[in-house]
PDB file of N, CA and C in Angstrom:
ATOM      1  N   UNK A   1      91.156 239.568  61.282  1.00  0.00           N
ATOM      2  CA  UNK A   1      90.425 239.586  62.532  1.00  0.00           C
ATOM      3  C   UNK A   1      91.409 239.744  63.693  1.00  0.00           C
ATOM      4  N   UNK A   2      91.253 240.560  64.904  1.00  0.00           N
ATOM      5  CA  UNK A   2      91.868 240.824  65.775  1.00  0.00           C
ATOM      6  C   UNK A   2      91.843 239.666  66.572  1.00  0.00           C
ATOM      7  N   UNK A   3      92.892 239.388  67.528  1.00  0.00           N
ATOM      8  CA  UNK A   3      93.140 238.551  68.550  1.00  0.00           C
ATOM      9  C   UNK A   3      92.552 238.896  69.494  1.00  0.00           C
ATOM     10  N   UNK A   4      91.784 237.727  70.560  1.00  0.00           N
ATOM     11  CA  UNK A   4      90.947 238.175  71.609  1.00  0.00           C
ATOM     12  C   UNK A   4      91.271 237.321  72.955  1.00  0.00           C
ATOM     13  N   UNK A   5      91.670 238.595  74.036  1.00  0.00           N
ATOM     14  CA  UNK A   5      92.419 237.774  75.477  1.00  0.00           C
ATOM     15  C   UNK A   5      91.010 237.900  76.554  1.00  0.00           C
ATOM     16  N   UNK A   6      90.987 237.403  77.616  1.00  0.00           N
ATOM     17  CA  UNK A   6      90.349 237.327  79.019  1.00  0.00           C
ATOM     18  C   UNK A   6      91.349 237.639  80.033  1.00  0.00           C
ATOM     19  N   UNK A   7      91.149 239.028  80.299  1.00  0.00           N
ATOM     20  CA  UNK A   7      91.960 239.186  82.058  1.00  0.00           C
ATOM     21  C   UNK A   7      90.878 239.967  82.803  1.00  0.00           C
ATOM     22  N   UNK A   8      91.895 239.322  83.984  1.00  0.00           N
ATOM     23  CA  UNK A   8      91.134 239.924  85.197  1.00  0.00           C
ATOM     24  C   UNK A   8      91.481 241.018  85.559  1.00  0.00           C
ATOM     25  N   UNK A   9      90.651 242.233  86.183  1.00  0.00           N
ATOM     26  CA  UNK A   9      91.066 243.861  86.450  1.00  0.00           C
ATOM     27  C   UNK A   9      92.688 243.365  87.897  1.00  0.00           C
ATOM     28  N   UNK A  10      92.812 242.305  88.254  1.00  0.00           N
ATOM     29  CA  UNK A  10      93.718 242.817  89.165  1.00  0.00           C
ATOM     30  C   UNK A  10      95.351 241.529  88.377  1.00  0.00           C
ATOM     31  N   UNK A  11      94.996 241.162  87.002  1.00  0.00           N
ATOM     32  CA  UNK A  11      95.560 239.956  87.156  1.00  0.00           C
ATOM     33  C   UNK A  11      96.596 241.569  86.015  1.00  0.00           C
ATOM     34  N   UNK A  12      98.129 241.108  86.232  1.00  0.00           N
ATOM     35  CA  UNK A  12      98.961 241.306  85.180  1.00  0.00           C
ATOM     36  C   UNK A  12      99.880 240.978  84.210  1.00  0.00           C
ATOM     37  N   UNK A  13      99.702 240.735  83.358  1.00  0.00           N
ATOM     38  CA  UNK A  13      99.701 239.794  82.033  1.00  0.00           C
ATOM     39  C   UNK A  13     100.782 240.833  80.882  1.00  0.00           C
ATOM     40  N   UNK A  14     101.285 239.839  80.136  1.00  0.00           N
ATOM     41  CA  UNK A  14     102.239 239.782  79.081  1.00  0.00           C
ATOM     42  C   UNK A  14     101.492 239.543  77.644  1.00  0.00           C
ATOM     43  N   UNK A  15     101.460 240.464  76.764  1.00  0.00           N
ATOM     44  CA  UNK A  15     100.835 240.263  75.004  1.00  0.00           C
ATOM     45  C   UNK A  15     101.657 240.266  73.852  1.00  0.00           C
ATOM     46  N   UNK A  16     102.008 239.700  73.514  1.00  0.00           N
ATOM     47  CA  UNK A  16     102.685 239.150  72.632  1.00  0.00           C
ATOM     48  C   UNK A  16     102.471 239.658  70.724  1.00  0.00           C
ATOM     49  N   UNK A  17     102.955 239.898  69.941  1.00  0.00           N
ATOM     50  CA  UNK A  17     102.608 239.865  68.407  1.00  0.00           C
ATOM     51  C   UNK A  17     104.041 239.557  68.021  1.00  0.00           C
ATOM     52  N   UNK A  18     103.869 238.262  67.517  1.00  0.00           N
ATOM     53  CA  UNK A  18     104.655 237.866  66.626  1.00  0.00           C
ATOM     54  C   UNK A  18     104.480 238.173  65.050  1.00  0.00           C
ATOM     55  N   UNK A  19     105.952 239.191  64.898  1.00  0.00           N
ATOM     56  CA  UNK A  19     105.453 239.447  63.494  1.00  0.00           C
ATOM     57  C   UNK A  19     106.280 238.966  62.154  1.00  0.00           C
ATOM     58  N   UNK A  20     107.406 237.161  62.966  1.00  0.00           N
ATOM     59  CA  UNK A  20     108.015 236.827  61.835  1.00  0.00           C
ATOM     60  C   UNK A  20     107.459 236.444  60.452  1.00  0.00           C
ATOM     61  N   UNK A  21     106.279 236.202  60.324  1.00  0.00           N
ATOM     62  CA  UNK A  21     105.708 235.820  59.184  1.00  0.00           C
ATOM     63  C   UNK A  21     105.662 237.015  58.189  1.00  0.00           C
ATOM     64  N   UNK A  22     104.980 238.218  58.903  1.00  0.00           N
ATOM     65  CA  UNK A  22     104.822 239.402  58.445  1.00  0.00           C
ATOM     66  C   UNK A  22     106.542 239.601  57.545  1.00  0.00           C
ATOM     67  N   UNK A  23     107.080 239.765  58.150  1.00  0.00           N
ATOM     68  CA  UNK A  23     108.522 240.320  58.383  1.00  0.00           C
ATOM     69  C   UNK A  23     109.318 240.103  57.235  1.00  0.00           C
ATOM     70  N   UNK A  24     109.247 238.807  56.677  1.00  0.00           N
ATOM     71  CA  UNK A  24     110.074 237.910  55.956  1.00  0.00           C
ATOM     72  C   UNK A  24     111.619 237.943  56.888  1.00  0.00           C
ATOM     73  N   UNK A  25     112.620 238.414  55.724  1.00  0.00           N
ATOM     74  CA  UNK A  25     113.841 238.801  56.609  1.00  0.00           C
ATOM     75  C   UNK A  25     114.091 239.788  56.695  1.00  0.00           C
ATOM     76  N   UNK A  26     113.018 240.653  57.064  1.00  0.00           N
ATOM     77  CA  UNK A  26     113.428 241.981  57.151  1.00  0.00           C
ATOM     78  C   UNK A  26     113.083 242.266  59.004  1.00  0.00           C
ATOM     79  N   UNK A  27     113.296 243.406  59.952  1.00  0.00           N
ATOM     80  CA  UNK A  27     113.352 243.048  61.115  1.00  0.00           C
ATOM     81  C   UNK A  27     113.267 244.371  61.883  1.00  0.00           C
ATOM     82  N   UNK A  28     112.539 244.493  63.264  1.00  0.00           N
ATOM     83  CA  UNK A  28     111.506 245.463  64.054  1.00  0.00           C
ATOM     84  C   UNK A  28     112.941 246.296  64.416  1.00  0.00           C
ATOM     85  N   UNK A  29     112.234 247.499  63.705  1.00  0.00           N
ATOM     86  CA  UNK A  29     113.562 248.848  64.663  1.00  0.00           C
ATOM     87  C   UNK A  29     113.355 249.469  65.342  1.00  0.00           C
ATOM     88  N   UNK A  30     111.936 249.686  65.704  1.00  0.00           N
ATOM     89  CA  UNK A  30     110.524 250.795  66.277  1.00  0.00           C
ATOM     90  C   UNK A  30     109.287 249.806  66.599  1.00  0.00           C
ATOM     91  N   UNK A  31     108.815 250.049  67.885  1.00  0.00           N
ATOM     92  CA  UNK A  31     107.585 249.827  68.205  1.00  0.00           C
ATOM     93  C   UNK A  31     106.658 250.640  69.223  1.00  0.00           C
ATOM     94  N   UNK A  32     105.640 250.913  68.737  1.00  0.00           N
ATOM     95  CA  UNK A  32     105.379 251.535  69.737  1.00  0.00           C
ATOM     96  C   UNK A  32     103.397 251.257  70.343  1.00  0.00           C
ATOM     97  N   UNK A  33     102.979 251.574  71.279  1.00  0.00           N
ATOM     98  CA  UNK A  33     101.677 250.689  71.529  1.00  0.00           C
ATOM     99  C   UNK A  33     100.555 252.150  71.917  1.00  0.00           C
ATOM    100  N   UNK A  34      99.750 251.459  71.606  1.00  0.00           N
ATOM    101  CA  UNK A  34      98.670 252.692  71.570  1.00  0.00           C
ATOM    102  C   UNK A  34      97.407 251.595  73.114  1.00  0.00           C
ATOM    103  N   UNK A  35      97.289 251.926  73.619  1.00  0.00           N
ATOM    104  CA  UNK A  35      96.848 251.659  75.346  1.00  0.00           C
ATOM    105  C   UNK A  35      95.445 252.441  76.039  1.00  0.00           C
ATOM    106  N   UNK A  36      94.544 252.295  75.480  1.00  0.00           N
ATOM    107  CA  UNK A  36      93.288 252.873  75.950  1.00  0.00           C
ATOM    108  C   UNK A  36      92.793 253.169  77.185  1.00  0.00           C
ATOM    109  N   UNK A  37      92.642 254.249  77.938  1.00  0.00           N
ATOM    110  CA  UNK A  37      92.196 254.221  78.989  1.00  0.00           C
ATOM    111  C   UNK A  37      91.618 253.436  79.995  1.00  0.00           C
ATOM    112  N   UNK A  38      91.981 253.058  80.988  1.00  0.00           N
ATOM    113  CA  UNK A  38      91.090 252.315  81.822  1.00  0.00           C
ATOM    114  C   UNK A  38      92.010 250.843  81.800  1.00  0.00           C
ATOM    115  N   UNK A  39      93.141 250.983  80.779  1.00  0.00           N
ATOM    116  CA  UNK A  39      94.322 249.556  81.418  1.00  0.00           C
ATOM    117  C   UNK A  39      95.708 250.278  81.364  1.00  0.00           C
ATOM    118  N   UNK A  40      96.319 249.843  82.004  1.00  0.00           N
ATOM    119  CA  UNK A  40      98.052 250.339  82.155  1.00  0.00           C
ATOM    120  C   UNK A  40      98.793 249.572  81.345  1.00  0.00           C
ATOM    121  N   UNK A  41      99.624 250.136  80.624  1.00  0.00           N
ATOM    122  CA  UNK A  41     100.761 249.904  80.372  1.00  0.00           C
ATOM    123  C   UNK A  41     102.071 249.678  81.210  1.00  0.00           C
ATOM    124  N   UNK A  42     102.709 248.444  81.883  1.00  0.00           N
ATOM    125  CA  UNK A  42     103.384 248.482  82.994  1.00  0.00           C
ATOM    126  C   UNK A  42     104.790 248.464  82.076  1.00  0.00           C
ATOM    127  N   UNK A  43     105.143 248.102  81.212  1.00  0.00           N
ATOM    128  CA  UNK A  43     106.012 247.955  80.060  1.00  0.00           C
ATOM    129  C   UNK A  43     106.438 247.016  79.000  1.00  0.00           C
ATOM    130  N   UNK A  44     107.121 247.361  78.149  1.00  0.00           N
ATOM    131  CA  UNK A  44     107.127 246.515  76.951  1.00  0.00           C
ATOM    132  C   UNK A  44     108.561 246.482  75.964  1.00  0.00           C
ATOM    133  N   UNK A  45     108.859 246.067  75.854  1.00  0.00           N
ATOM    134  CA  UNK A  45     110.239 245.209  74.911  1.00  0.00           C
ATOM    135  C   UNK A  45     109.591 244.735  73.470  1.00  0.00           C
ATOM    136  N   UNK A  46     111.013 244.705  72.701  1.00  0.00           N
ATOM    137  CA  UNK A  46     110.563 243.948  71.599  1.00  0.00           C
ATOM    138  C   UNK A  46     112.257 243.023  71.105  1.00  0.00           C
ATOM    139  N   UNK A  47     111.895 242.220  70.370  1.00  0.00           N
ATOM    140  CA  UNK A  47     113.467 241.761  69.871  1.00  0.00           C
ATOM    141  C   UNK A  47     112.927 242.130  68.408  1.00  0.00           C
ATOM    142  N   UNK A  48     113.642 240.769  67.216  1.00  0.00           N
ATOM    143  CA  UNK A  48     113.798 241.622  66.112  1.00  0.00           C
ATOM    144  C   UNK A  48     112.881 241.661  65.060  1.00  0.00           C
ATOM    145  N   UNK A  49     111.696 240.658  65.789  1.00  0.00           N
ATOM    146  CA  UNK A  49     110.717 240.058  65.275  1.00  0.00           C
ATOM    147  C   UNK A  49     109.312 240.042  66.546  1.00  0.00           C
ATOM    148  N   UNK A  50     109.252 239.735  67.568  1.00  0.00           N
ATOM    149  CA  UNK A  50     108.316 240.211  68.285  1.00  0.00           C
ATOM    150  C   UNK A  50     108.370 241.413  69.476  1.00  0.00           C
ATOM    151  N   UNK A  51     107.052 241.846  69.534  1.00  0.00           N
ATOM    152  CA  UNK A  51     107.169 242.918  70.328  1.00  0.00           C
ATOM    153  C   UNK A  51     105.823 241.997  71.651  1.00  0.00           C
ATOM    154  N   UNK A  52     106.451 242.937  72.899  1.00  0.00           N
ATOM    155  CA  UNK A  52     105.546 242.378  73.821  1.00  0.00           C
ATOM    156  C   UNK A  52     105.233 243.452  74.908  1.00  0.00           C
ATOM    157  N   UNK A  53     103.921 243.282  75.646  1.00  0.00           N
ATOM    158  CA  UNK A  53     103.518 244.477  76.070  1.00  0.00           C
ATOM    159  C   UNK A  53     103.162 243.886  77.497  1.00  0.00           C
ATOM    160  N   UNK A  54     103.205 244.256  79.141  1.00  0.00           N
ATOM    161  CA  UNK A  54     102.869 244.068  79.985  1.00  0.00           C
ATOM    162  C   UNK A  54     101.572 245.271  80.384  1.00  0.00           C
ATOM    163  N   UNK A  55     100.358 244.407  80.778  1.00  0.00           N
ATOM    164  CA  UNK A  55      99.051 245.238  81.048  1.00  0.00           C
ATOM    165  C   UNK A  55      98.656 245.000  82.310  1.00  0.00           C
ATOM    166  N   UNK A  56      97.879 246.266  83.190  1.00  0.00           N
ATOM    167  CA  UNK A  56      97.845 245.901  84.076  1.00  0.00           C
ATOM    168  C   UNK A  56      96.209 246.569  84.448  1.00  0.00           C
ATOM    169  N   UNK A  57      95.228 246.298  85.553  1.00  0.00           N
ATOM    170  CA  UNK A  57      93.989 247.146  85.077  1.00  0.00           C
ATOM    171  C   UNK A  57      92.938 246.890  84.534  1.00  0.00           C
ATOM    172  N   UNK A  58      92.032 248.042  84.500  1.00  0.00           N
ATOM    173  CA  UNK A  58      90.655 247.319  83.492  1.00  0.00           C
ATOM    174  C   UNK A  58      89.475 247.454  84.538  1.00  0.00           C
ATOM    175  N   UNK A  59      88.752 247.643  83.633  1.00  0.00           N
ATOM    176  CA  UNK A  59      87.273 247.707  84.678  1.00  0.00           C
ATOM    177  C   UNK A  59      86.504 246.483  83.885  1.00  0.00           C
ATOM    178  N   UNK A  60      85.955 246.171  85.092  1.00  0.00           N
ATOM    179  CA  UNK A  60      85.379 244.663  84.828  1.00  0.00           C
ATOM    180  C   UNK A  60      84.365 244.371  83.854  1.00  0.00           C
ATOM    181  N   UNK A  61      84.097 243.632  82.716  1.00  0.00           N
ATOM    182  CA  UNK A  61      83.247 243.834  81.202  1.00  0.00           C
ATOM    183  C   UNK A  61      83.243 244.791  80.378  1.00  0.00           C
ATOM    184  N   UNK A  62      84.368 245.669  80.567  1.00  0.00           N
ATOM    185  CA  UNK A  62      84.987 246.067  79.163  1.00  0.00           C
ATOM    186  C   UNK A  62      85.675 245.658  78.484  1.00  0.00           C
ATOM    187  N   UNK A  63      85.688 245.997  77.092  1.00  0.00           N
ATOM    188  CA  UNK A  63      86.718 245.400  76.200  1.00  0.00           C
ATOM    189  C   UNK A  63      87.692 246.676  75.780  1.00  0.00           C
ATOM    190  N   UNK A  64      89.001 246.364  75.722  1.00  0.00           N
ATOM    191  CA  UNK A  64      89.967 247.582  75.311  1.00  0.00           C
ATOM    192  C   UNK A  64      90.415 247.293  74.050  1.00  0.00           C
ATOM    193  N   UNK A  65      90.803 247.475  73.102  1.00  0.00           N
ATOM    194  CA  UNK A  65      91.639 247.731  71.628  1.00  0.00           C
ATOM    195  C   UNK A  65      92.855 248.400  72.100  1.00  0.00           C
ATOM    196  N   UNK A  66      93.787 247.533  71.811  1.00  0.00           N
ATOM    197  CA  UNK A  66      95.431 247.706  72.271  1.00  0.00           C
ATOM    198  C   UNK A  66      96.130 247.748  70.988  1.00  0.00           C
ATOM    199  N   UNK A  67      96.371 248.654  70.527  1.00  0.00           N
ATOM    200  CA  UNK A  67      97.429 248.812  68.834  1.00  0.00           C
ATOM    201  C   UNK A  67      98.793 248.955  69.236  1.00  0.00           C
ATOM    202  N   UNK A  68      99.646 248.517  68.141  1.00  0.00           N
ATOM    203  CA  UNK A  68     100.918 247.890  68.380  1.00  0.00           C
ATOM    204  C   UNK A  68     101.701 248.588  67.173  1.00  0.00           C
ATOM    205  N   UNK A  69     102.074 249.625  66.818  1.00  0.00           N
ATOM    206  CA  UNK A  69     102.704 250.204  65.532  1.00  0.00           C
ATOM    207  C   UNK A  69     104.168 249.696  65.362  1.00  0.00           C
ATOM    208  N   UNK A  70     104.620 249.132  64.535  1.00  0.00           N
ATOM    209  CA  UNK A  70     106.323 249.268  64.072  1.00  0.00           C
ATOM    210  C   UNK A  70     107.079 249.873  62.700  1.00  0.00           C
ATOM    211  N   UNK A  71     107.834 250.194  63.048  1.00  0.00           N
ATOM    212  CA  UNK A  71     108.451 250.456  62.161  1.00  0.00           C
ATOM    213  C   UNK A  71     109.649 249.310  61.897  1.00  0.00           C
ATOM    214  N   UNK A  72     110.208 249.173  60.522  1.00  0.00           N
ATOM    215  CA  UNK A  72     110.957 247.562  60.338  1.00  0.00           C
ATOM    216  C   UNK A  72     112.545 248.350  59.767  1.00  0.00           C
ATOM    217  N   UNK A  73     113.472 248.070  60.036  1.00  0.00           N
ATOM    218  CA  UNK A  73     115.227 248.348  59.268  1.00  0.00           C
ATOM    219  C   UNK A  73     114.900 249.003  57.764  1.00  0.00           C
ATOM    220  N   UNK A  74     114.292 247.619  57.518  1.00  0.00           N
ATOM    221  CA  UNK A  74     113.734 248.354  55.768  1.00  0.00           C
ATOM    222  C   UNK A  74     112.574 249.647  55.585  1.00  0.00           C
ATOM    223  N   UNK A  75     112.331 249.768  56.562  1.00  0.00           N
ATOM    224  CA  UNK A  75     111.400 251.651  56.357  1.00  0.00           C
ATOM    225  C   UNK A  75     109.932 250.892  56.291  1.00  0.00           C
ATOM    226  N   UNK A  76     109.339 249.918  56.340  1.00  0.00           N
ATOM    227  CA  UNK A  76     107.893 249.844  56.486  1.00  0.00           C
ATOM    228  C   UNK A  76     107.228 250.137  57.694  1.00  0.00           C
ATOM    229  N   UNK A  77     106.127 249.846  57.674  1.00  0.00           N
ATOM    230  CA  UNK A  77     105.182 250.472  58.878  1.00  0.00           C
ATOM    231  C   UNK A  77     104.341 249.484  58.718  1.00  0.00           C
ATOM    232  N   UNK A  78     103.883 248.838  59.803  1.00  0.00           N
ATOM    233  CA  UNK A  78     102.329 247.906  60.213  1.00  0.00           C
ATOM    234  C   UNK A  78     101.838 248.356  61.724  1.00  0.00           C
ATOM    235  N   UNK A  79     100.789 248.494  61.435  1.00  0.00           N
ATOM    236  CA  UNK A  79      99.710 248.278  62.756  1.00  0.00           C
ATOM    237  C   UNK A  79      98.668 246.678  62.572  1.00  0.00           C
ATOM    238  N   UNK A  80      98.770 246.149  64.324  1.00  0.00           N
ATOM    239  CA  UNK A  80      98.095 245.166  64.744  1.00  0.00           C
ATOM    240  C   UNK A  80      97.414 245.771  65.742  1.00  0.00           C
ATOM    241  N   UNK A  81      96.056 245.108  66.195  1.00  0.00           N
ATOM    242  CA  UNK A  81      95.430 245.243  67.080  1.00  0.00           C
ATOM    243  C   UNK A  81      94.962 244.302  67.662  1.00  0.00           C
ATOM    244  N   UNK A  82      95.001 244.139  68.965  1.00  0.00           N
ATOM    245  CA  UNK A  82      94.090 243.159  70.075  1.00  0.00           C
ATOM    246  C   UNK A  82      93.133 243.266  70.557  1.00  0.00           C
ATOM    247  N   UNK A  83      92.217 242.750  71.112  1.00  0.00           N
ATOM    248  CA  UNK A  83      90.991 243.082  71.887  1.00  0.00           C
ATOM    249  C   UNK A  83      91.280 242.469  73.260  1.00  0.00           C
ATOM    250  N   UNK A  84      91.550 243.229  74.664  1.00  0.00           N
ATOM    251  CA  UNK A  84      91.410 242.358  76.156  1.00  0.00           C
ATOM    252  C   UNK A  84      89.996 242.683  76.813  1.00  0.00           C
ATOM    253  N   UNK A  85      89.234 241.715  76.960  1.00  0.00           N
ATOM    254  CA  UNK A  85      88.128 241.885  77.482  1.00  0.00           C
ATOM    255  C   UNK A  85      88.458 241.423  79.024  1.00  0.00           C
ATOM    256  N   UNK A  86      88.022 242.343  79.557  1.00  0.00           N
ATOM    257  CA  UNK A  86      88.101 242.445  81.093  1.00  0.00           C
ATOM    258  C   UNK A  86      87.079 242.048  82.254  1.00  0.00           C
ATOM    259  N   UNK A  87      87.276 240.559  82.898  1.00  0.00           N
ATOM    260  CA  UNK A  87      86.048 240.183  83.386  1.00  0.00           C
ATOM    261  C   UNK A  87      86.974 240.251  84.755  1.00  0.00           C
ATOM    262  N   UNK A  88      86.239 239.671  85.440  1.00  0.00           N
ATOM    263  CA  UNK A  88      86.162 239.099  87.009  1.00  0.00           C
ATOM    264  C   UNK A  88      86.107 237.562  86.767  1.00  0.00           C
ATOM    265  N   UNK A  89      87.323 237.059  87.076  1.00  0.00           N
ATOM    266  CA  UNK A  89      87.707 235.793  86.379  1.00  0.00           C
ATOM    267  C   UNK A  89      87.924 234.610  87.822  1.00  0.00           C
TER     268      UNK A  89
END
């Protein structure tokens, strides 16, 4: 089940996926975020185990699906997804 945030269209916020569990000891070489129309991407970092995304935007009672792709040292691939539902908060 996807993770589910509350922002506001003018508030700008930090998202997080921690993927040490995922990971074991293996560790993030590539990330990259998939960002649906109608919210910004203001920018995003990752270290060697989480990746994090700054959002900015949104029209008020929509919900967006924000995907998060990596690639890991050892050659795997995962996608996560979020849900930010966008109110007037």
């Amino acid at each position: 089940m996807s993770q589910f945030f509350m922002k506001d269209p003018n508030a700008v916020l930090d998202y997080q996926v921690n993927w040490a569990a995922w990971l074991g000891t293996d560790t993030i070489s590539a990330s990259s975020w998939t960002v649906p129309t109608g919210l910004t991407k203001d920018s995003d970092t990752k270290t060697t185990t989480i990746t994090t995304i700054w959002l900015s935007g949104g029209t008020a009672n929509t919900e967006y699906h924000v995907a998060n792709k990596i690639t890991t040292a050892g050659g795997r691939t995962e996608e996560r997804t979020f849900v930010v539902r966008v109110e007037n908060l």
